[in-house]
C-alpha atoms as a PDB file:
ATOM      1  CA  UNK A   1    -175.272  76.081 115.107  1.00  0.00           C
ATOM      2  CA  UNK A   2    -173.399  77.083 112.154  1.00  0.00           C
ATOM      3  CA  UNK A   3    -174.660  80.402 110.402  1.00  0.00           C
ATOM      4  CA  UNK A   4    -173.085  81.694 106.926  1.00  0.00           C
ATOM      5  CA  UNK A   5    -173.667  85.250 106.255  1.00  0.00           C
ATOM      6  CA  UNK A   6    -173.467  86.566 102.540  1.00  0.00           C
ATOM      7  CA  UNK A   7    -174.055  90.587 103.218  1.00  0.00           C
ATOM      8  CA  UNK A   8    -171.350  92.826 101.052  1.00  0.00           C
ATOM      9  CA  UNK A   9    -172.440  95.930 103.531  1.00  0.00           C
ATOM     10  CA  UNK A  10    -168.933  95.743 105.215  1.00  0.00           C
ATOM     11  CA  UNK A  11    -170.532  97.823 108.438  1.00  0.00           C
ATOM     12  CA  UNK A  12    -173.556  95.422 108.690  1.00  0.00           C
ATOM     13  CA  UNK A  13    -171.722  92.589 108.201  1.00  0.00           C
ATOM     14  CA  UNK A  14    -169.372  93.077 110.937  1.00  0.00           C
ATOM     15  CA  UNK A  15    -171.924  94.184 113.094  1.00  0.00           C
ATOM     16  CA  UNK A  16    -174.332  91.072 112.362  1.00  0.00           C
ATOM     17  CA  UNK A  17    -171.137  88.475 112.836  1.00  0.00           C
ATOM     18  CA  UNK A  18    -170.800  89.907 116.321  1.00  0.00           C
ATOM     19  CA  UNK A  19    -173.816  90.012 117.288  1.00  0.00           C
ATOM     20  CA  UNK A  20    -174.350  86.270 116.180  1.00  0.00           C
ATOM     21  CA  UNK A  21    -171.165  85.211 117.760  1.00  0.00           C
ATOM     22  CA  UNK A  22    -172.463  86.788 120.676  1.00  0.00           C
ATOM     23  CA  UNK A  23    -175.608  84.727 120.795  1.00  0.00           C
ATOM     24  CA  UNK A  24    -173.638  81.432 120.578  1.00  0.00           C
ATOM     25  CA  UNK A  25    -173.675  80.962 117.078  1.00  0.00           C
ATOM     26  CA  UNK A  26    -170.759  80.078 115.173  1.00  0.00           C
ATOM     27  CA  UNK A  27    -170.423  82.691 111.977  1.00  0.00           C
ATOM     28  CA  UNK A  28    -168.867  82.940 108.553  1.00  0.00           C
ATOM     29  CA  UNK A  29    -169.161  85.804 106.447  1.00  0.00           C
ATOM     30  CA  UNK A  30    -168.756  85.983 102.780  1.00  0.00           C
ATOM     31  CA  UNK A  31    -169.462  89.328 100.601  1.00  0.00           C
ATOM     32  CA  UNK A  32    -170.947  87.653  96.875  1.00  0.00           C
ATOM     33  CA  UNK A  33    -172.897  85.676  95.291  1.00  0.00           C
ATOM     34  CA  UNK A  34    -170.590  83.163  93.871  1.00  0.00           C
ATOM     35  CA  UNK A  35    -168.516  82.394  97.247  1.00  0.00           C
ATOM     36  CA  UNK A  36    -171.821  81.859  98.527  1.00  0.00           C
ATOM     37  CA  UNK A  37    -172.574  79.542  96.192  1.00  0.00           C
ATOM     38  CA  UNK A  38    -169.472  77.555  96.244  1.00  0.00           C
ATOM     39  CA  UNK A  39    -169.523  77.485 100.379  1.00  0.00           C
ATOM     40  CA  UNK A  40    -172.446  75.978 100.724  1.00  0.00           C
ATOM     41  CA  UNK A  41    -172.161  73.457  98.064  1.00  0.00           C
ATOM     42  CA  UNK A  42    -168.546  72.402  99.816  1.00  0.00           C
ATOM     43  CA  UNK A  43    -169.273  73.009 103.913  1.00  0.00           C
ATOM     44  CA  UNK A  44    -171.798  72.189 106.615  1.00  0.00           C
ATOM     45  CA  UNK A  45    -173.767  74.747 107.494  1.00  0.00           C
ATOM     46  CA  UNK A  46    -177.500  75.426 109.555  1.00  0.00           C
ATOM     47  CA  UNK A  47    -178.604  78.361 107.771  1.00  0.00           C
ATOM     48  CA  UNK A  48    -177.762  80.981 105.151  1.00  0.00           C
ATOM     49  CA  UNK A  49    -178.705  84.805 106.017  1.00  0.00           C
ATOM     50  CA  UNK A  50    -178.880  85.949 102.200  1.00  0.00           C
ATOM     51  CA  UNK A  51    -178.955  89.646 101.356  1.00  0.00           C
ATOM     52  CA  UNK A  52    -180.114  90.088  97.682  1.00  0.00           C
ATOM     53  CA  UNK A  53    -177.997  93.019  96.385  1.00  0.00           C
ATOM     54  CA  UNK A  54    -174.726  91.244  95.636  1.00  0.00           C
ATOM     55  CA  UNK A  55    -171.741  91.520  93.600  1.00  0.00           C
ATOM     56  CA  UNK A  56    -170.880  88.969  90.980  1.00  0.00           C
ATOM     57  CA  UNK A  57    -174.220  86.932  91.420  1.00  0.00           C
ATOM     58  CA  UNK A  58    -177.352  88.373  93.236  1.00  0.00           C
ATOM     59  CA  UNK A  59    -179.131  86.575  95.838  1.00  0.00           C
ATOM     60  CA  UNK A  60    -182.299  85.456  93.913  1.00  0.00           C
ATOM     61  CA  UNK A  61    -179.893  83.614  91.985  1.00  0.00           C
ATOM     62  CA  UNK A  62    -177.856  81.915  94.461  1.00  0.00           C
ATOM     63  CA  UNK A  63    -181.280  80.730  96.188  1.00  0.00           C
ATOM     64  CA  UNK A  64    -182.884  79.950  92.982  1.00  0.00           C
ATOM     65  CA  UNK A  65    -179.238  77.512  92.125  1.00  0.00           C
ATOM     66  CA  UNK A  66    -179.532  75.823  95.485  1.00  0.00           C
ATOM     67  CA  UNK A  67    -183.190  74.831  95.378  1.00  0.00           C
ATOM     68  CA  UNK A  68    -182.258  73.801  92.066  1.00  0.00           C
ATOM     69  CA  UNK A  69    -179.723  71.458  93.261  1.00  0.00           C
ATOM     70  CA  UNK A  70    -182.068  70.417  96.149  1.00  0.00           C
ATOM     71  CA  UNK A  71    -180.208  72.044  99.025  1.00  0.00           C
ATOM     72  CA  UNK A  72    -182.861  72.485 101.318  1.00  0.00           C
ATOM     73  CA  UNK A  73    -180.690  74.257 103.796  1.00  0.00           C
ATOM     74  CA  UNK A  74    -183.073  77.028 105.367  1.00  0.00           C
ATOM     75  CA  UNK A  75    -182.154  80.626 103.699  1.00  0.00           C
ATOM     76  CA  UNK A  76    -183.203  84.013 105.660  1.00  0.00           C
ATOM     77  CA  UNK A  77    -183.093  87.036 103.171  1.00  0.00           C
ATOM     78  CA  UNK A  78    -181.801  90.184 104.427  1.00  0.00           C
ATOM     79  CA  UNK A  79    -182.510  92.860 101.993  1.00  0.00           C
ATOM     80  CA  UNK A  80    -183.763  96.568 101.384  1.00  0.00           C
ATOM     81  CA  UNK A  81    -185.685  95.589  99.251  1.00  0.00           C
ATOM     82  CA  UNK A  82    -189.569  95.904 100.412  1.00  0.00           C
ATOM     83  CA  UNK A  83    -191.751  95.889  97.575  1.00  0.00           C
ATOM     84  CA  UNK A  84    -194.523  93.107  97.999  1.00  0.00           C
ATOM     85  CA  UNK A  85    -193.450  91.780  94.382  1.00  0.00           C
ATOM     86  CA  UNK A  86    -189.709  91.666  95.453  1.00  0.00           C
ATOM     87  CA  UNK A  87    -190.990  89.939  99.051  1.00  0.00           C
ATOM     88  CA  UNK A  88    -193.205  87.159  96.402  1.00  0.00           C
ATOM     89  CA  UNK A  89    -190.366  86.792  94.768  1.00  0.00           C
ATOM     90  CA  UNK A  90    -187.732  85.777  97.607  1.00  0.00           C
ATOM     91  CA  UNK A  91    -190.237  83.136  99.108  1.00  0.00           C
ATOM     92  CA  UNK A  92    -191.131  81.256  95.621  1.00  0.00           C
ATOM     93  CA  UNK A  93    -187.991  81.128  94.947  1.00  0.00           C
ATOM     94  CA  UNK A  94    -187.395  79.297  97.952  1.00  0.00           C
ATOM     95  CA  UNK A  95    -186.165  81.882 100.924  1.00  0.00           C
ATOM     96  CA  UNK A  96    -187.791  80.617 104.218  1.00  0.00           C
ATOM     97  CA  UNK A  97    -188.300  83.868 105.514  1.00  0.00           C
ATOM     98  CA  UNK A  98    -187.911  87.770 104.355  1.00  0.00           C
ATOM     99  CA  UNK A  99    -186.979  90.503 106.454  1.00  0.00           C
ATOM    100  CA  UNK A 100    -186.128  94.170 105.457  1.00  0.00           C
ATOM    101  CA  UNK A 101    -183.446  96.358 106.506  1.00  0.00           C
ATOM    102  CA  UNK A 102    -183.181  97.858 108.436  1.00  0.00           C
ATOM    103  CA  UNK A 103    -183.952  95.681 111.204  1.00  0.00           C
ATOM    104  CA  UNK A 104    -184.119  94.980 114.328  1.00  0.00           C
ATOM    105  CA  UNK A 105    -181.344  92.058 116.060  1.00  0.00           C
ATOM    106  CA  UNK A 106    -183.742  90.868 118.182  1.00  0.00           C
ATOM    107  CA  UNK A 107    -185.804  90.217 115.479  1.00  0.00           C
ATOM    108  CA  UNK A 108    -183.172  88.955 113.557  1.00  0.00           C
ATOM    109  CA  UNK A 109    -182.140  86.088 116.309  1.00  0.00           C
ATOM    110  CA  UNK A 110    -186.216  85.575 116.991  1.00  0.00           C
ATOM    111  CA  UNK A 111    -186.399  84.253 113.118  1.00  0.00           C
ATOM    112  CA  UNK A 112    -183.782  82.708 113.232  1.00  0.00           C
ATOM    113  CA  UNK A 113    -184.100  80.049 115.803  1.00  0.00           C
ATOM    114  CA  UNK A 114    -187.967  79.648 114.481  1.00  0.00           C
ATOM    115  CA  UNK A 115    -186.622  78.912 110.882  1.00  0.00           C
ATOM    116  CA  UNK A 116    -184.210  76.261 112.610  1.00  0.00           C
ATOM    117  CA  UNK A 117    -186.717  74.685 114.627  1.00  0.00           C
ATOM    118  CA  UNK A 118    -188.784  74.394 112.016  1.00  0.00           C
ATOM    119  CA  UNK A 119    -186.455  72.537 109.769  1.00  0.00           C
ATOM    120  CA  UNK A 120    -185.825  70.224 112.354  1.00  0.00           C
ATOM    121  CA  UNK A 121    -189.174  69.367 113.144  1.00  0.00           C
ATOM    122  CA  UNK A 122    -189.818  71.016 116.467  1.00  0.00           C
ATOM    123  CA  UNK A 123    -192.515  73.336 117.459  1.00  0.00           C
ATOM    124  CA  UNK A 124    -191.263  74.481 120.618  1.00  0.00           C
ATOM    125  CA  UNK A 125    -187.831  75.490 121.812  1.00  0.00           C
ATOM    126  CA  UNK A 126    -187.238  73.493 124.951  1.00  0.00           C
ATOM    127  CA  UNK A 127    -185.430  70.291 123.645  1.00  0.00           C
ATOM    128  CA  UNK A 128    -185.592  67.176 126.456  1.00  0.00           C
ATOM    129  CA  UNK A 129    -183.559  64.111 126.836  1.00  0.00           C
ATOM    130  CA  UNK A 130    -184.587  62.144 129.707  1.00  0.00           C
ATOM    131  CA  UNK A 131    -183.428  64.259 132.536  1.00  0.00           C
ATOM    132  CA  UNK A 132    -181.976  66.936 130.119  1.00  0.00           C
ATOM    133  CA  UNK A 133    -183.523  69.998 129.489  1.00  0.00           C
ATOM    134  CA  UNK A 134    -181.881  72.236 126.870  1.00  0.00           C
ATOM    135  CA  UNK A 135    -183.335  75.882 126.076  1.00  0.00           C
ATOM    136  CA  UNK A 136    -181.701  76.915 122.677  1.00  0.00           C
ATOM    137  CA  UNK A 137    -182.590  80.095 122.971  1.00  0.00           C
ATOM    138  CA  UNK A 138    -181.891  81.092 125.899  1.00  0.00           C
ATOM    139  CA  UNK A 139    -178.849  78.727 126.137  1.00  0.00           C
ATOM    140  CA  UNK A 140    -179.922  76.876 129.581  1.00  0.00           C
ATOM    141  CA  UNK A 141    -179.362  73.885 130.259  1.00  0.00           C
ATOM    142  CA  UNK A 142    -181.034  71.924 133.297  1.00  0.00           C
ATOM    143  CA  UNK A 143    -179.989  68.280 134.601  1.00  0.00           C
ATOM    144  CA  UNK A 144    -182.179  66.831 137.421  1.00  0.00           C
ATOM    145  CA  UNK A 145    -183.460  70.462 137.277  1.00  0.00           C
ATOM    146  CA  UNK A 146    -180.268  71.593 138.599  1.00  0.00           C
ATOM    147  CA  UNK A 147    -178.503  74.587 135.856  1.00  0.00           C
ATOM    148  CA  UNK A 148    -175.689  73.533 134.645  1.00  0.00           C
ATOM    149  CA  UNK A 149    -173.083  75.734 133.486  1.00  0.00           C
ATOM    150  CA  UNK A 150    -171.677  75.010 130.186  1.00  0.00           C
ATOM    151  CA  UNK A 151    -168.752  77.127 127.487  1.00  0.00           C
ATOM    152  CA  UNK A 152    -170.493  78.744 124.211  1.00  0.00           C
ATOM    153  CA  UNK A 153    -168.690  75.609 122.638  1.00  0.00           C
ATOM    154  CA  UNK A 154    -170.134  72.849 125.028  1.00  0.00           C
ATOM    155  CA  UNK A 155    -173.384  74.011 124.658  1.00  0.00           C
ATOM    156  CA  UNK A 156    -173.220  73.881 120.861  1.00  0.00           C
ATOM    157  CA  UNK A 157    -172.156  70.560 120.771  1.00  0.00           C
ATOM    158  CA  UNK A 158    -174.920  69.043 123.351  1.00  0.00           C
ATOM    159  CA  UNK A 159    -177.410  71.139 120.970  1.00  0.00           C
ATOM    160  CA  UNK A 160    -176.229  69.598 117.842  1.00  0.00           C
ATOM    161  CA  UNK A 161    -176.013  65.847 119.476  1.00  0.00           C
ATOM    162  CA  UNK A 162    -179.018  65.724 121.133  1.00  0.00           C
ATOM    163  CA  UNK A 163    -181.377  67.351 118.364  1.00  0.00           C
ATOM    164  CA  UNK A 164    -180.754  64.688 116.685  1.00  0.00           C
ATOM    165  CA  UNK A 165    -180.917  61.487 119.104  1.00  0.00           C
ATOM    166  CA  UNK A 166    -179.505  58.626 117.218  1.00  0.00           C
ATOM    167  CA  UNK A 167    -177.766  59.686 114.501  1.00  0.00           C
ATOM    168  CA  UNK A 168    -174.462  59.477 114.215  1.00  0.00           C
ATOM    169  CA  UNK A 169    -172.498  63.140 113.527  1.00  0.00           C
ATOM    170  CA  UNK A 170    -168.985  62.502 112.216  1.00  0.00           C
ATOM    171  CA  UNK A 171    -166.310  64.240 114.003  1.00  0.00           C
ATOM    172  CA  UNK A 172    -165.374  66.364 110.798  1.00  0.00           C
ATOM    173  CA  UNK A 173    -169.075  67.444 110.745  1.00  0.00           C
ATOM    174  CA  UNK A 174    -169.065  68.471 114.631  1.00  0.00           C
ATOM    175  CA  UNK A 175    -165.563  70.424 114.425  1.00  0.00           C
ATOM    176  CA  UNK A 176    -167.420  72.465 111.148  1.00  0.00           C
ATOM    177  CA  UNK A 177    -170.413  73.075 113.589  1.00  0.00           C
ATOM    178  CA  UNK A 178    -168.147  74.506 116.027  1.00  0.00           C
ATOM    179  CA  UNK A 179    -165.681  76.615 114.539  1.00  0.00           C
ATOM    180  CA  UNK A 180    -166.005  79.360 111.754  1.00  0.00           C
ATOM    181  CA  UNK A 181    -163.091  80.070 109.116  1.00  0.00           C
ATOM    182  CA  UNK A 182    -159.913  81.780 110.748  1.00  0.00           C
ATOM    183  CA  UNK A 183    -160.596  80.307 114.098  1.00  0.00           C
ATOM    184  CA  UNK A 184    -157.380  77.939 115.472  1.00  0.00           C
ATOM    185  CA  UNK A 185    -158.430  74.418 116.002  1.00  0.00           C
ATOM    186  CA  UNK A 186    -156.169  72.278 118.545  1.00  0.00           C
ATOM    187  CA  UNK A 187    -156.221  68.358 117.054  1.00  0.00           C
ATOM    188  CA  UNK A 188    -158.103  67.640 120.376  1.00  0.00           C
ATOM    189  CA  UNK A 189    -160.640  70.284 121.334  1.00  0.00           C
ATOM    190  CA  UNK A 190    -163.485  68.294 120.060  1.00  0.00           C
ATOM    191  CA  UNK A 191    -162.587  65.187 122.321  1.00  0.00           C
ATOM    192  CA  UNK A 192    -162.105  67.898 125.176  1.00  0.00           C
ATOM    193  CA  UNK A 193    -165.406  69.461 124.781  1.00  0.00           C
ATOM    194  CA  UNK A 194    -167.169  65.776 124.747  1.00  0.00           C
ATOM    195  CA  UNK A 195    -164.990  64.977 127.834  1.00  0.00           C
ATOM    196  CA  UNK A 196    -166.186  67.964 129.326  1.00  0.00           C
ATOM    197  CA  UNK A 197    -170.054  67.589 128.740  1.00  0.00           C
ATOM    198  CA  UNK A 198    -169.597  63.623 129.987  1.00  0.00           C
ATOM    199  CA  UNK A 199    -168.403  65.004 133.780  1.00  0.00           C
ATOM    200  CA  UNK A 200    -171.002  67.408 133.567  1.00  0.00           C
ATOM    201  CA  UNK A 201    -173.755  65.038 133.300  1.00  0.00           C
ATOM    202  CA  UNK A 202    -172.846  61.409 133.134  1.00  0.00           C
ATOM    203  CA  UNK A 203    -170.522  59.095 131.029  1.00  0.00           C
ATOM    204  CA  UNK A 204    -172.827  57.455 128.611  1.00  0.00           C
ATOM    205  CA  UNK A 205    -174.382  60.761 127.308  1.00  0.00           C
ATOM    206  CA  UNK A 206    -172.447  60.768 124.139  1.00  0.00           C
ATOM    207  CA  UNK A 207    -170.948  57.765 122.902  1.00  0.00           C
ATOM    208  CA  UNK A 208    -168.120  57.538 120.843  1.00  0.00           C
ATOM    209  CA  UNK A 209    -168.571  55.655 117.184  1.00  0.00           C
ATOM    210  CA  UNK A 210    -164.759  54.512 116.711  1.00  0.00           C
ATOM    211  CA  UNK A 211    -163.591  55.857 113.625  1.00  0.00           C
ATOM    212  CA  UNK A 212    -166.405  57.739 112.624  1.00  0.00           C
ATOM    213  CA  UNK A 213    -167.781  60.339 115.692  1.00  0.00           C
ATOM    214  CA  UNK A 214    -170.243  60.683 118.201  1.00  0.00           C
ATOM    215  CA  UNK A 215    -173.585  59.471 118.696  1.00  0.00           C
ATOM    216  CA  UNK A 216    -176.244  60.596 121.755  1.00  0.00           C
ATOM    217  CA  UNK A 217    -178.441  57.716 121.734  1.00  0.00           C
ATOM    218  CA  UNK A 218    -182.280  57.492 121.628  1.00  0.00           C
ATOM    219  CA  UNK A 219    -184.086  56.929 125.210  1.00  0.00           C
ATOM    220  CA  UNK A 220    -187.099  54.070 124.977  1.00  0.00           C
ATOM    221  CA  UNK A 221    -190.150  55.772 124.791  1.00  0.00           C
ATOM    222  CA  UNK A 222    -189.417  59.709 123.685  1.00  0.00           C
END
């Protein structure tokens, strides 16, 4: 899951990358309004953590431009701001959620992984695929009820594929999932992490769309 962070506290920012790096997520960081803007109009990403109090172009605005342009990617504000009207005004103008600093991170993760589930239509966290069972956040995975061990990376991937059973991600899409800016990409390491999660579970997990990407496919009857 691919998080971008737009938070010009250099301290917090820092602190909050780490933290969600730490909990598997992959994280960009940005410090205004109108990178912010631009980023999410170009890249792939699963969710915005917006603080409001930014240079160049403030948050409201950012959120209010993207609704406008009917990116319904879910937004989390992250601001001091705690009046009720200032709370009002971050949810109608489309935020999914407002939280004040400061905060807790456990709170922080908790909301989240609700706001994701949420915009992908599930009401509980435990995602199963036939004999798959894949705990997002606790990052457990269970085949045949066995635990199987899988990298930060591998587990993002299997996430990403099998939330969505059928559709087909392009590889592009999958590599932005996976890696942040700055981060070296070998030409391979996607095809390495699919090779990885087929021998940990069994060949025709993922199947490969020539050309275009990867595809876990839908099981009769789930």
């Amino acid at each position: 899951m691919r998080i971008l962070l737009v938070e010009d506290d250099l301290s917090l920012g820092d602190g909050l990358c780490v933290a969600l790096r730490r909990e598997g997520f992959t994280a960009d960081w940005l410090t205004d309004g109108v990178q912010a803007l631009q980023a999410v109009a170009q890249e792939q990403f699963d969710l915005v953590i917006l603080d409001l109090g930014l240079p160049r172009m403030d948050g409201i605005t950012v959120l209010t431009k993207l609704r406008e342009k009917s990116i319904d990617i879910p937004v989390l504000v992250l601001t001091a701001r705690d009046g009720i009207e200032d709370r009002v005004g971050g949810l109608d103008a489309g935020a999914d959620d407002y939280v004040v600093k400061p905060f807790d991170l456990v709170e922080i993760i908790a909301r989240i992984r609700a706001i994701v589930r949420r915009s992908k239509g599930r009401a509980i966290s435990v995602i199963n695929h036939g004999e798959i069972e894949l705990q997002p956040d606790s990052m457990q995975v269970k085949y045949k009820d066995q635990d199987v061990q899988l990298t930060r990376r591998e587990f993002a991937l299997l996430s990403e594929l099998i939330s969505r059973p059928g559709h087909v991600y392009t590889r592009d899409a999958l590599v932005q999932s996976l890696y942040g800016w700055g981060e070296e990409v070998e030409s391979n390491a996607l095809e390495v992490h699919v090779h990885h999660l087929r021998k940990k579970f069994y060949s025709e997990l993922i199947r490969t769309i020539r050309g275009v990407g990867y595809v876990i496919e839908k099981i009769a009857g789930e």
